[in-house]
PDB file of N, CA and C in Angstrom:
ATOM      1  N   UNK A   1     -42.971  11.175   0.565  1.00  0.00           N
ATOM      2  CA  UNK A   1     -42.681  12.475   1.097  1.00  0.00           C
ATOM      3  C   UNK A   1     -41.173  12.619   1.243  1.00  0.00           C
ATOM      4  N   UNK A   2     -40.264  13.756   0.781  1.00  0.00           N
ATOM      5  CA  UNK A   2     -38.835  13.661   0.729  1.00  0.00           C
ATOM      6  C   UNK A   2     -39.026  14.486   2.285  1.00  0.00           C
ATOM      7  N   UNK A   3     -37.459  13.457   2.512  1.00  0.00           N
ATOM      8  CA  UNK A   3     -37.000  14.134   3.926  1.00  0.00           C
ATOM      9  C   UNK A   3     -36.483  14.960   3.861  1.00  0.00           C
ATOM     10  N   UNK A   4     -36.647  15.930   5.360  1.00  0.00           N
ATOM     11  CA  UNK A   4     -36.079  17.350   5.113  1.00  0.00           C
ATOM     12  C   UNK A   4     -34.670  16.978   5.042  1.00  0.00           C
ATOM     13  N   UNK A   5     -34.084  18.420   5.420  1.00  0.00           N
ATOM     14  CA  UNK A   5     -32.724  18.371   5.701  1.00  0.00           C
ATOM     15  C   UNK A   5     -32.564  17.786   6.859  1.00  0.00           C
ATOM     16  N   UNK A   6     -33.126  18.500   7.940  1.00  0.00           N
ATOM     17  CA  UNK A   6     -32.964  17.860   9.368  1.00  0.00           C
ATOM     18  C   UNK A   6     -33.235  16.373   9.964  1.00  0.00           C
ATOM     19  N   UNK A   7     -33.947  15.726   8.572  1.00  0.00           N
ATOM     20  CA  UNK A   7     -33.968  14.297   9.554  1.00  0.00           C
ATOM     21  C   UNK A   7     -33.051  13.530   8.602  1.00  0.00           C
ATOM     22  N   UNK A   8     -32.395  13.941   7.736  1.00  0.00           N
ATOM     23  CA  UNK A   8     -31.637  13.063   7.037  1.00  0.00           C
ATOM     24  C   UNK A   8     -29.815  12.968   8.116  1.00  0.00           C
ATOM     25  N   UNK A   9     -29.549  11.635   8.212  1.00  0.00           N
ATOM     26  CA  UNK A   9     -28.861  11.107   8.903  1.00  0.00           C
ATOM     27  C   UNK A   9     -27.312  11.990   8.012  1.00  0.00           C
ATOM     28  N   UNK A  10     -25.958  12.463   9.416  1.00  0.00           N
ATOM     29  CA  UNK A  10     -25.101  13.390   8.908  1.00  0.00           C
ATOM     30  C   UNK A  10     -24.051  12.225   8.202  1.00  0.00           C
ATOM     31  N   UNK A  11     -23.422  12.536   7.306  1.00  0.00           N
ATOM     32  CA  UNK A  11     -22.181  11.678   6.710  1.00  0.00           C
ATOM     33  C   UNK A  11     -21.530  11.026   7.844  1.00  0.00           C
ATOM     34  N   UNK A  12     -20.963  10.116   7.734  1.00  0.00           N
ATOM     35  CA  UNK A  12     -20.256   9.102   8.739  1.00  0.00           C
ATOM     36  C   UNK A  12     -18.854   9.288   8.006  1.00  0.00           C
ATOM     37  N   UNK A  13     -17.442   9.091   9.152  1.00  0.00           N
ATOM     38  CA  UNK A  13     -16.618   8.961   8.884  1.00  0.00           C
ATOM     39  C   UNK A  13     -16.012   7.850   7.950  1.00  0.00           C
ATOM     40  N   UNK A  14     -17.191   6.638   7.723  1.00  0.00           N
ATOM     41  CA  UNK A  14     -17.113   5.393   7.343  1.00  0.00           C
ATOM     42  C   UNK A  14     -17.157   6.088   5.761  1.00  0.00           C
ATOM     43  N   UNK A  15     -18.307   6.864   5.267  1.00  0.00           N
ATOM     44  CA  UNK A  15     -19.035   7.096   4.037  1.00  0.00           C
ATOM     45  C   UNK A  15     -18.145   8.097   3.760  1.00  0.00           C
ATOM     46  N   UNK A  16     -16.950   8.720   4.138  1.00  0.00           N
ATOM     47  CA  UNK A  16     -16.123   9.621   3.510  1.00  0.00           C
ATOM     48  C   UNK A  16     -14.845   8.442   2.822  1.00  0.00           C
ATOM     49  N   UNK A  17     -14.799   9.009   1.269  1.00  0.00           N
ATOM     50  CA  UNK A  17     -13.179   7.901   0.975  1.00  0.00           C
ATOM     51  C   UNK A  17     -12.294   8.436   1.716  1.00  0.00           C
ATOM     52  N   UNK A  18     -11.158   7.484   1.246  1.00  0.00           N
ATOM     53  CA  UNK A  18     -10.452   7.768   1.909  1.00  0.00           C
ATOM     54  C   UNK A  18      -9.094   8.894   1.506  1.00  0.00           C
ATOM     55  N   UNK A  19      -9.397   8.541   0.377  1.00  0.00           N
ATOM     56  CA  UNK A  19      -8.710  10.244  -0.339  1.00  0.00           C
ATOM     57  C   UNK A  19      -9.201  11.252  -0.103  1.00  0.00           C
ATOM     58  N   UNK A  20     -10.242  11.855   0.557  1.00  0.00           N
ATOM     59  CA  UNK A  20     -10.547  12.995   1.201  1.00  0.00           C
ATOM     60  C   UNK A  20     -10.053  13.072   2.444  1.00  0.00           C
ATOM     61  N   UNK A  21      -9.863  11.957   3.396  1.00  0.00           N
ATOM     62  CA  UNK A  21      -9.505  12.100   4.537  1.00  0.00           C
ATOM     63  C   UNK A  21      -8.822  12.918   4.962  1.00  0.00           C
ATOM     64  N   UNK A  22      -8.590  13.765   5.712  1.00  0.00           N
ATOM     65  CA  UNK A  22      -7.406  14.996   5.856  1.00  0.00           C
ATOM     66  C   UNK A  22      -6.417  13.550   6.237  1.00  0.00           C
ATOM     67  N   UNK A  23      -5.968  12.812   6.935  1.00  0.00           N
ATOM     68  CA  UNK A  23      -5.292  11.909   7.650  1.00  0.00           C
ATOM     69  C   UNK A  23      -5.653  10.130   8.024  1.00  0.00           C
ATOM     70  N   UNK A  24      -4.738   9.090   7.929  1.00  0.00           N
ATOM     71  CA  UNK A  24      -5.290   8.077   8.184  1.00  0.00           C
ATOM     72  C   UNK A  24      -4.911   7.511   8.942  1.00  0.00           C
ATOM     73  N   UNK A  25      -5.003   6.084   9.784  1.00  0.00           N
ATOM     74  CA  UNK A  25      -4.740   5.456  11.027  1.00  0.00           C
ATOM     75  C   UNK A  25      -3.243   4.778   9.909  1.00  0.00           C
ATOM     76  N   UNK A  26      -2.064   3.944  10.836  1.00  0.00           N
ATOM     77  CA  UNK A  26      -1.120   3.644  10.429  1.00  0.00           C
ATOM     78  C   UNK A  26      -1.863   2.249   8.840  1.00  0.00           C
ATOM     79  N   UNK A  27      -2.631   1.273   9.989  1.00  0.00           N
ATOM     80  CA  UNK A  27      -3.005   0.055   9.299  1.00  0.00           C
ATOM     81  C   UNK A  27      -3.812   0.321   8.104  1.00  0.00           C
ATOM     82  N   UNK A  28      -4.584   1.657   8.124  1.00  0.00           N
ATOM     83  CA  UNK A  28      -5.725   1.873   7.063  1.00  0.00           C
ATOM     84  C   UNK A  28      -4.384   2.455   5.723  1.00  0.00           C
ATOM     85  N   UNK A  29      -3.342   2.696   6.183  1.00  0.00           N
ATOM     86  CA  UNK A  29      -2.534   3.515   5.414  1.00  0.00           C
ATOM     87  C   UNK A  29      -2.201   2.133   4.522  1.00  0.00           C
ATOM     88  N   UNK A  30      -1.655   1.272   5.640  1.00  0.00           N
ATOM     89  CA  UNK A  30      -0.684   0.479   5.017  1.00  0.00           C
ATOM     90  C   UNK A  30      -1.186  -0.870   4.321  1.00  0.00           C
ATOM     91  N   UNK A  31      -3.042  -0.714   4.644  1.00  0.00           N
ATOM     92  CA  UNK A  31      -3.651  -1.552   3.486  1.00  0.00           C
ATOM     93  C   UNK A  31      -4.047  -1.272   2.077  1.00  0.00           C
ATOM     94  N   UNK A  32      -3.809   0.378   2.233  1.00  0.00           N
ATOM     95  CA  UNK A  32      -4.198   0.742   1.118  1.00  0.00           C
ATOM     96  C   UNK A  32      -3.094   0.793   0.292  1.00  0.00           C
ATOM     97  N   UNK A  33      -1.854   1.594   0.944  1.00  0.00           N
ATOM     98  CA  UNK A  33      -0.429   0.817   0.011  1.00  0.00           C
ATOM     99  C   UNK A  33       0.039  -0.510  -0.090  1.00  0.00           C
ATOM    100  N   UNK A  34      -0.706  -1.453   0.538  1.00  0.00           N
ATOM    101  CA  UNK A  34      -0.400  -2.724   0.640  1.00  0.00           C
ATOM    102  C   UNK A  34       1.284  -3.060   0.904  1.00  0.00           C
ATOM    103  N   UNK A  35       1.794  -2.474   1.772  1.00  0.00           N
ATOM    104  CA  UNK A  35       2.687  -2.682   2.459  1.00  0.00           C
ATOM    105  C   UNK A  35       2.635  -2.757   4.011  1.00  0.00           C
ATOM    106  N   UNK A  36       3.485  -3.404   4.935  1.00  0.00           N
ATOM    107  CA  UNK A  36       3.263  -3.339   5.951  1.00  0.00           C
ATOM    108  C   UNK A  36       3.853  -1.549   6.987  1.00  0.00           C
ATOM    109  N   UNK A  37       3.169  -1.548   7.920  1.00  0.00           N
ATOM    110  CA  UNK A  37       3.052  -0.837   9.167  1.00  0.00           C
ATOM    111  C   UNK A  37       4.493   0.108   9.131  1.00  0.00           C
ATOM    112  N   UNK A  38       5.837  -1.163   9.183  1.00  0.00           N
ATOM    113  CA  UNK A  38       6.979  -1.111   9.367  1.00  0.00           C
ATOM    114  C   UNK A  38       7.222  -0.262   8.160  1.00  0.00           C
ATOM    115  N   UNK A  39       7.058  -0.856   7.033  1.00  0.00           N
ATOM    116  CA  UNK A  39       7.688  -0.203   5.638  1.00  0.00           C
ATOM    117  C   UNK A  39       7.203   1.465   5.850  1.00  0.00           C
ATOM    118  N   UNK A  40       6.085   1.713   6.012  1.00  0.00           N
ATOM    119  CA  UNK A  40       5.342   2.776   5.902  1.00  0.00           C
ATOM    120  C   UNK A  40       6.237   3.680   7.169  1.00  0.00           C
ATOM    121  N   UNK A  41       7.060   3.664   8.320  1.00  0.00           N
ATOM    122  CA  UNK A  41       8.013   3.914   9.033  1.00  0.00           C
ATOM    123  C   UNK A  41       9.404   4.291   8.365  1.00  0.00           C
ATOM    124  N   UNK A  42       9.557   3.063   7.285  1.00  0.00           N
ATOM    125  CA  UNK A  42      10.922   3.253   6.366  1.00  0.00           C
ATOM    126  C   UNK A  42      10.764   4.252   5.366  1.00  0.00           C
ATOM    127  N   UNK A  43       9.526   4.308   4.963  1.00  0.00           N
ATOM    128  CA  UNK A  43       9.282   5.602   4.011  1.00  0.00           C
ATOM    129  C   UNK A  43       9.172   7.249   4.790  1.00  0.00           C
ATOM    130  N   UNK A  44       8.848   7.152   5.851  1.00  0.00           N
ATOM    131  CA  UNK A  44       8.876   8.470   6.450  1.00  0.00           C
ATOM    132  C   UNK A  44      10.386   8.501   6.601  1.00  0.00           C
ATOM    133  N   UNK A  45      11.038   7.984   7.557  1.00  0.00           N
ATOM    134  CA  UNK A  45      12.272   8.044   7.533  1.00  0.00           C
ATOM    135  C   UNK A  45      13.480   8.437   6.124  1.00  0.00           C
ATOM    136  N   UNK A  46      12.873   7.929   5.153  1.00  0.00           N
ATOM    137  CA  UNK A  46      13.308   8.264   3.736  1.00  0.00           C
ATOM    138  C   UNK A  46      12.825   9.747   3.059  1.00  0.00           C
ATOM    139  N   UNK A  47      11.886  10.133   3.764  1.00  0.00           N
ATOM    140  CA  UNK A  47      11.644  11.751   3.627  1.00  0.00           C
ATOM    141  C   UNK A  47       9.974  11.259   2.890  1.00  0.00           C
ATOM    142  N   UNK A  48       9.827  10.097   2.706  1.00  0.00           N
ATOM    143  CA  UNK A  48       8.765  10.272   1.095  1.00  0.00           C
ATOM    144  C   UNK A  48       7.578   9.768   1.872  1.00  0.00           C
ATOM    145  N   UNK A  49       6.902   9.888   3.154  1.00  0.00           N
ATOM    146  CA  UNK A  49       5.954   9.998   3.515  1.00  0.00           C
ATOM    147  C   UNK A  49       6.055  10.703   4.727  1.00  0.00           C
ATOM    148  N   UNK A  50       4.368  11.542   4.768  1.00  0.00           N
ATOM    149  CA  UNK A  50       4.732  12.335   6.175  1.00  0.00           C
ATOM    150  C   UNK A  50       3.947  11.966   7.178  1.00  0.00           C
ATOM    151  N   UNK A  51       4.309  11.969   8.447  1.00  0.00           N
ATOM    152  CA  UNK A  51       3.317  11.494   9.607  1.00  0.00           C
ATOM    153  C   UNK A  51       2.959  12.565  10.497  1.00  0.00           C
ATOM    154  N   UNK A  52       2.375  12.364  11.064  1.00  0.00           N
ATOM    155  CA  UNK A  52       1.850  13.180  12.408  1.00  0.00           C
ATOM    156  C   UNK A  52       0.823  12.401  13.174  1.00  0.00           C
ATOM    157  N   UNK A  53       1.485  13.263  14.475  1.00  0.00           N
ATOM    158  CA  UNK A  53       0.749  12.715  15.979  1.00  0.00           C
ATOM    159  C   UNK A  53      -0.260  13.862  16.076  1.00  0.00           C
ATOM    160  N   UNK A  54      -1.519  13.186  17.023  1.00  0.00           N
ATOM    161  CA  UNK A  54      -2.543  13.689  17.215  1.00  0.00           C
ATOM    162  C   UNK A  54      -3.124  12.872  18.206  1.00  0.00           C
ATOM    163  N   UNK A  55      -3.514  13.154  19.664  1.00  0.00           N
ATOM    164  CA  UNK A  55      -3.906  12.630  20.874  1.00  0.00           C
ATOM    165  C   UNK A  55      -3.194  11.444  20.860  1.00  0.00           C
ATOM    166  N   UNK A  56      -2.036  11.048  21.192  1.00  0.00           N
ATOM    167  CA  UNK A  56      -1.261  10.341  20.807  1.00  0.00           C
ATOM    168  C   UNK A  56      -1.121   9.114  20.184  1.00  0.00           C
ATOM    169  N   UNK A  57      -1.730   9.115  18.929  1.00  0.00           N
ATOM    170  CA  UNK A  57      -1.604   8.732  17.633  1.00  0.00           C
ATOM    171  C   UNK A  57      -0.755   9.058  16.303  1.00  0.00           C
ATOM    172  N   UNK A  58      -0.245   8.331  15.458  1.00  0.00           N
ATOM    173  CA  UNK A  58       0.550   7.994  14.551  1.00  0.00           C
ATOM    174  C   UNK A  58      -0.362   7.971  13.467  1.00  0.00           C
ATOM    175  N   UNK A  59      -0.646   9.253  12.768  1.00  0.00           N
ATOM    176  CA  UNK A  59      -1.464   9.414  11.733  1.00  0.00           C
ATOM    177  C   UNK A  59      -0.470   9.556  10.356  1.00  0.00           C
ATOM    178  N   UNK A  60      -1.057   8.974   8.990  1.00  0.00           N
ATOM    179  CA  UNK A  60      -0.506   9.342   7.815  1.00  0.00           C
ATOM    180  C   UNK A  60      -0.764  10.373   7.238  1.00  0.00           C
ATOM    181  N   UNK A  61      -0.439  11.546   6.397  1.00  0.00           N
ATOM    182  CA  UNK A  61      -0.857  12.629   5.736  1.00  0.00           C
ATOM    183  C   UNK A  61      -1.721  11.585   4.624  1.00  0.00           C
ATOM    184  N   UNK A  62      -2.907  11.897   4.362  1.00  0.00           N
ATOM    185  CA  UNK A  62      -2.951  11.268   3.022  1.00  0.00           C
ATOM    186  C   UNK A  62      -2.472  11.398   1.715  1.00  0.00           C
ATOM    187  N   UNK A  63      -2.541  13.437   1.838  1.00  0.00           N
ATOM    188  CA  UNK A  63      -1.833  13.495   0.499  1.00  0.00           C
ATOM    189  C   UNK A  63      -0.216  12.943   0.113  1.00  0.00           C
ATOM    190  N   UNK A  64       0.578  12.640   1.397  1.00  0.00           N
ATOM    191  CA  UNK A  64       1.869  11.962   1.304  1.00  0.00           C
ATOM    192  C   UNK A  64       1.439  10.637   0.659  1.00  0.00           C
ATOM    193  N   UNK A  65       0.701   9.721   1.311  1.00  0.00           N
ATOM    194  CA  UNK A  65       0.289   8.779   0.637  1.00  0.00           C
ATOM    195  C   UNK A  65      -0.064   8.584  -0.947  1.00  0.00           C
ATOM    196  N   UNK A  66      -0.705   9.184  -1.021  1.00  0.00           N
ATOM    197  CA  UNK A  66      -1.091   8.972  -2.761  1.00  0.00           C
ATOM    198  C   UNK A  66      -0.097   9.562  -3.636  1.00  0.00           C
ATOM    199  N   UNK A  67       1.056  10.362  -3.017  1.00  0.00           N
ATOM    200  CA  UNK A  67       1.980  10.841  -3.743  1.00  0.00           C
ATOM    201  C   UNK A  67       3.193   9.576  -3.802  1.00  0.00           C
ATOM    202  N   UNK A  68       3.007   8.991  -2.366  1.00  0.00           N
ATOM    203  CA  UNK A  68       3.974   7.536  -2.097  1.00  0.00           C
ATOM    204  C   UNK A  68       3.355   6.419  -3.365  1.00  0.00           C
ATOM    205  N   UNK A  69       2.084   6.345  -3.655  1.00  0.00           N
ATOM    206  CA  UNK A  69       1.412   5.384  -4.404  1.00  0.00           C
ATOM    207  C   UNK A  69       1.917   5.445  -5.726  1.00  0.00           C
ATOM    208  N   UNK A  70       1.635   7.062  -5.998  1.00  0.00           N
ATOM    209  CA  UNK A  70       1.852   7.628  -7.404  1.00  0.00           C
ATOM    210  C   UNK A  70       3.320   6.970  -8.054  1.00  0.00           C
ATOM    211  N   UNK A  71       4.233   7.205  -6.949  1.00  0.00           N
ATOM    212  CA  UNK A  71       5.347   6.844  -7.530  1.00  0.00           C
ATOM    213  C   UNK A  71       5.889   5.301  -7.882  1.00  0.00           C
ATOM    214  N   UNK A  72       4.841   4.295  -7.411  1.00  0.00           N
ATOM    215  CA  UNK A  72       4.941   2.767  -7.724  1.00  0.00           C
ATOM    216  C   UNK A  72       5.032   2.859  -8.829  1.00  0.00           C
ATOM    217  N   UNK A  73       6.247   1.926  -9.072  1.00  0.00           N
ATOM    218  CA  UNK A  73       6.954   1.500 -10.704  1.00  0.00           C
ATOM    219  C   UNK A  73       5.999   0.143 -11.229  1.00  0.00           C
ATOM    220  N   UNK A  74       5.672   0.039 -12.648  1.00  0.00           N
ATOM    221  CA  UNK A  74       5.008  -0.948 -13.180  1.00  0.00           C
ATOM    222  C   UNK A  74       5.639  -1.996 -13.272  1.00  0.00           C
ATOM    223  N   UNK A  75       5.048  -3.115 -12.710  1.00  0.00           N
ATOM    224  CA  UNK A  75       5.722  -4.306 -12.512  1.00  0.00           C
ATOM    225  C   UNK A  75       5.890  -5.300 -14.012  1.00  0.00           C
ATOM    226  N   UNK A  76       7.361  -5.401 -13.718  1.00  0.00           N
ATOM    227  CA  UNK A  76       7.689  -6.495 -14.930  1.00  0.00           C
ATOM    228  C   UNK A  76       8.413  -7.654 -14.809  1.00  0.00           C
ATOM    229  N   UNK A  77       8.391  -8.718 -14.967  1.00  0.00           N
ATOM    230  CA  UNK A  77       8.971 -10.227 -14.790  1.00  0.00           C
ATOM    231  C   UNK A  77      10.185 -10.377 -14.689  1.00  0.00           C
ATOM    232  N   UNK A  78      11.053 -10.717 -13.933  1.00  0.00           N
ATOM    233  CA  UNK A  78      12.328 -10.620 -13.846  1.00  0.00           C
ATOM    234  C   UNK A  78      13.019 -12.078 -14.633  1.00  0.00           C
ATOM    235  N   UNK A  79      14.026 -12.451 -14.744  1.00  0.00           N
ATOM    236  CA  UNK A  79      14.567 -13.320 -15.779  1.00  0.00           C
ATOM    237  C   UNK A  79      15.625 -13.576 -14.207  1.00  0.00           C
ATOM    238  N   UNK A  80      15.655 -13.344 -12.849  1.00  0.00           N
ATOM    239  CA  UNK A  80      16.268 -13.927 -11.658  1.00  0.00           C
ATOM    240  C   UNK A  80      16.046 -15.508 -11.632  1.00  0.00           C
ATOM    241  N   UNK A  81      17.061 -16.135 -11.624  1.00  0.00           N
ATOM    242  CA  UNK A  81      17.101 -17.795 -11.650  1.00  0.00           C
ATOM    243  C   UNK A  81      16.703 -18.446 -12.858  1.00  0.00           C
ATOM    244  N   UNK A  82      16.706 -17.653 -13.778  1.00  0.00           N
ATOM    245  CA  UNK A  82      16.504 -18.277 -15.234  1.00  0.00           C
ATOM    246  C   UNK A  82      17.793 -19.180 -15.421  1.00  0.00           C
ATOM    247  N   UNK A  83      18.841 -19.106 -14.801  1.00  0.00           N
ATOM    248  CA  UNK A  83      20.107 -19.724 -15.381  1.00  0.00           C
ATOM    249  C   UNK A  83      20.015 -20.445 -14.306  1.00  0.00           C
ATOM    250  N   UNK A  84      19.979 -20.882 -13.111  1.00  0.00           N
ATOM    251  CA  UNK A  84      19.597 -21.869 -12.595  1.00  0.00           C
ATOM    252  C   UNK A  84      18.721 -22.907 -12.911  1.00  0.00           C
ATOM    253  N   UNK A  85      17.527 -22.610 -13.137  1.00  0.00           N
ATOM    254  CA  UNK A  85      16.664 -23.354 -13.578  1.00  0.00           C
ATOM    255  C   UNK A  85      17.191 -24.401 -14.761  1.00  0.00           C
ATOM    256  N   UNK A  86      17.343 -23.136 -15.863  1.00  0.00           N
ATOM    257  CA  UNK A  86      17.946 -24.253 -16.812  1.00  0.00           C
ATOM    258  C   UNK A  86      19.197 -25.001 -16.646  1.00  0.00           C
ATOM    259  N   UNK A  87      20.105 -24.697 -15.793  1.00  0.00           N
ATOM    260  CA  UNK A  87      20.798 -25.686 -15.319  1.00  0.00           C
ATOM    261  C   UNK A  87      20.027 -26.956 -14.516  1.00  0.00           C
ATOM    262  N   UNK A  88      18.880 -26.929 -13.885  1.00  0.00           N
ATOM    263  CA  UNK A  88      18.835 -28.006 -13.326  1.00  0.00           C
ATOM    264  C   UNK A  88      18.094 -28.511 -13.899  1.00  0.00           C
ATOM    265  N   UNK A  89      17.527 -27.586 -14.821  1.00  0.00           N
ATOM    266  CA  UNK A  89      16.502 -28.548 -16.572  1.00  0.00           C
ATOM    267  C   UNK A  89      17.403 -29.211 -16.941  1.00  0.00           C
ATOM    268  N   UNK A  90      18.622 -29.131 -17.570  1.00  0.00           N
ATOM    269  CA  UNK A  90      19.607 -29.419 -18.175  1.00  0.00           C
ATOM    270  C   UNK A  90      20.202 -31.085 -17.555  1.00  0.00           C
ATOM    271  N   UNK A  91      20.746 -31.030 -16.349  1.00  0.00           N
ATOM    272  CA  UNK A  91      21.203 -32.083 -15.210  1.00  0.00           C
ATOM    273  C   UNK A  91      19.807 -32.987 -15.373  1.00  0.00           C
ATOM    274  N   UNK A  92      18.462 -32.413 -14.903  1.00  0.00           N
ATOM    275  CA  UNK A  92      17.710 -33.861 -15.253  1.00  0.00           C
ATOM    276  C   UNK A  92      17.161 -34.219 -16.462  1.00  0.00           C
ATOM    277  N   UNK A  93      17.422 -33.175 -17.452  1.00  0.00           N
ATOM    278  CA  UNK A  93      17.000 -34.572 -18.886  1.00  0.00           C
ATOM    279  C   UNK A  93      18.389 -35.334 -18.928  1.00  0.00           C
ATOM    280  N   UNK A  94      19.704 -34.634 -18.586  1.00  0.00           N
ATOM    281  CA  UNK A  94      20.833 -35.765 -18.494  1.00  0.00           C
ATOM    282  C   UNK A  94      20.667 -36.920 -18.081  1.00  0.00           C
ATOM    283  N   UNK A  95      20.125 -36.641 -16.454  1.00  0.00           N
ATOM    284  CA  UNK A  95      20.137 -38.028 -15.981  1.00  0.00           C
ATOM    285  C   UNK A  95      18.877 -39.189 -16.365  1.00  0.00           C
ATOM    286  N   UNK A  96      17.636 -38.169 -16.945  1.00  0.00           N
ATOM    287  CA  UNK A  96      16.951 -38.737 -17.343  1.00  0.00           C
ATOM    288  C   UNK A  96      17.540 -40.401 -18.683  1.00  0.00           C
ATOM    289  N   UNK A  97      17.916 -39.503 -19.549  1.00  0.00           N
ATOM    290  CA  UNK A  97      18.613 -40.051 -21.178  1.00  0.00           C
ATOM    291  C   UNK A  97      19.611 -41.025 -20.321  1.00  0.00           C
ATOM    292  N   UNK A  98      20.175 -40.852 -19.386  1.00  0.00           N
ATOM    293  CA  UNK A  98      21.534 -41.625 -18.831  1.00  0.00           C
ATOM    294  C   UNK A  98      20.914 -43.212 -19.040  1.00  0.00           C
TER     295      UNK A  98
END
């Protein structure tokens, strides 16, 4: 027998994503950008995310968020301490051969 409308249980705040959210808690923000609490502070301050208070809470806009996400650059391997390294490659096959 299908349930009516009325006994079917209402959406939970849990069962909404979180890209619909009108707004998110600081930590839910800053797991989903995977940055910390603080950073997510340095980005408002930088203009490129927006916050708001609400019963005195520190909420994220979401749509600031996914616009903050959007703009993550694709990560590529840096060549930092490549010339170190092979300097100290270099020093121990020396002392190795010595």
């Amino acid at each position: 027998m299908p349930a009516s409308a009325s006994s079917r249980t209402p959406a939970t705040y849990i069962d909404v994503p979180w890209q619909q959210r009108p707004m998110l808690p600081l930590a839910t923000a800053a797991e989903i950008a995977g940055v910390s609490p603080a950073s997510l502070y340095r980005f408002a301050a930088e203009g490129r995310l927006k916050f708001r208070r609400l019963a005195g809470r520190t909420l994220v806009e979401t749509a600031s968020l996914i616009a903050l996400v959007k703009t993550a650059e694709t990560w590529t391997p840096s060549n930092r301490g490549a010339a170190a390294r092979a300097k100290r490659s270099e020093r121990s096959r020396a002392a190795w051969e010595a």
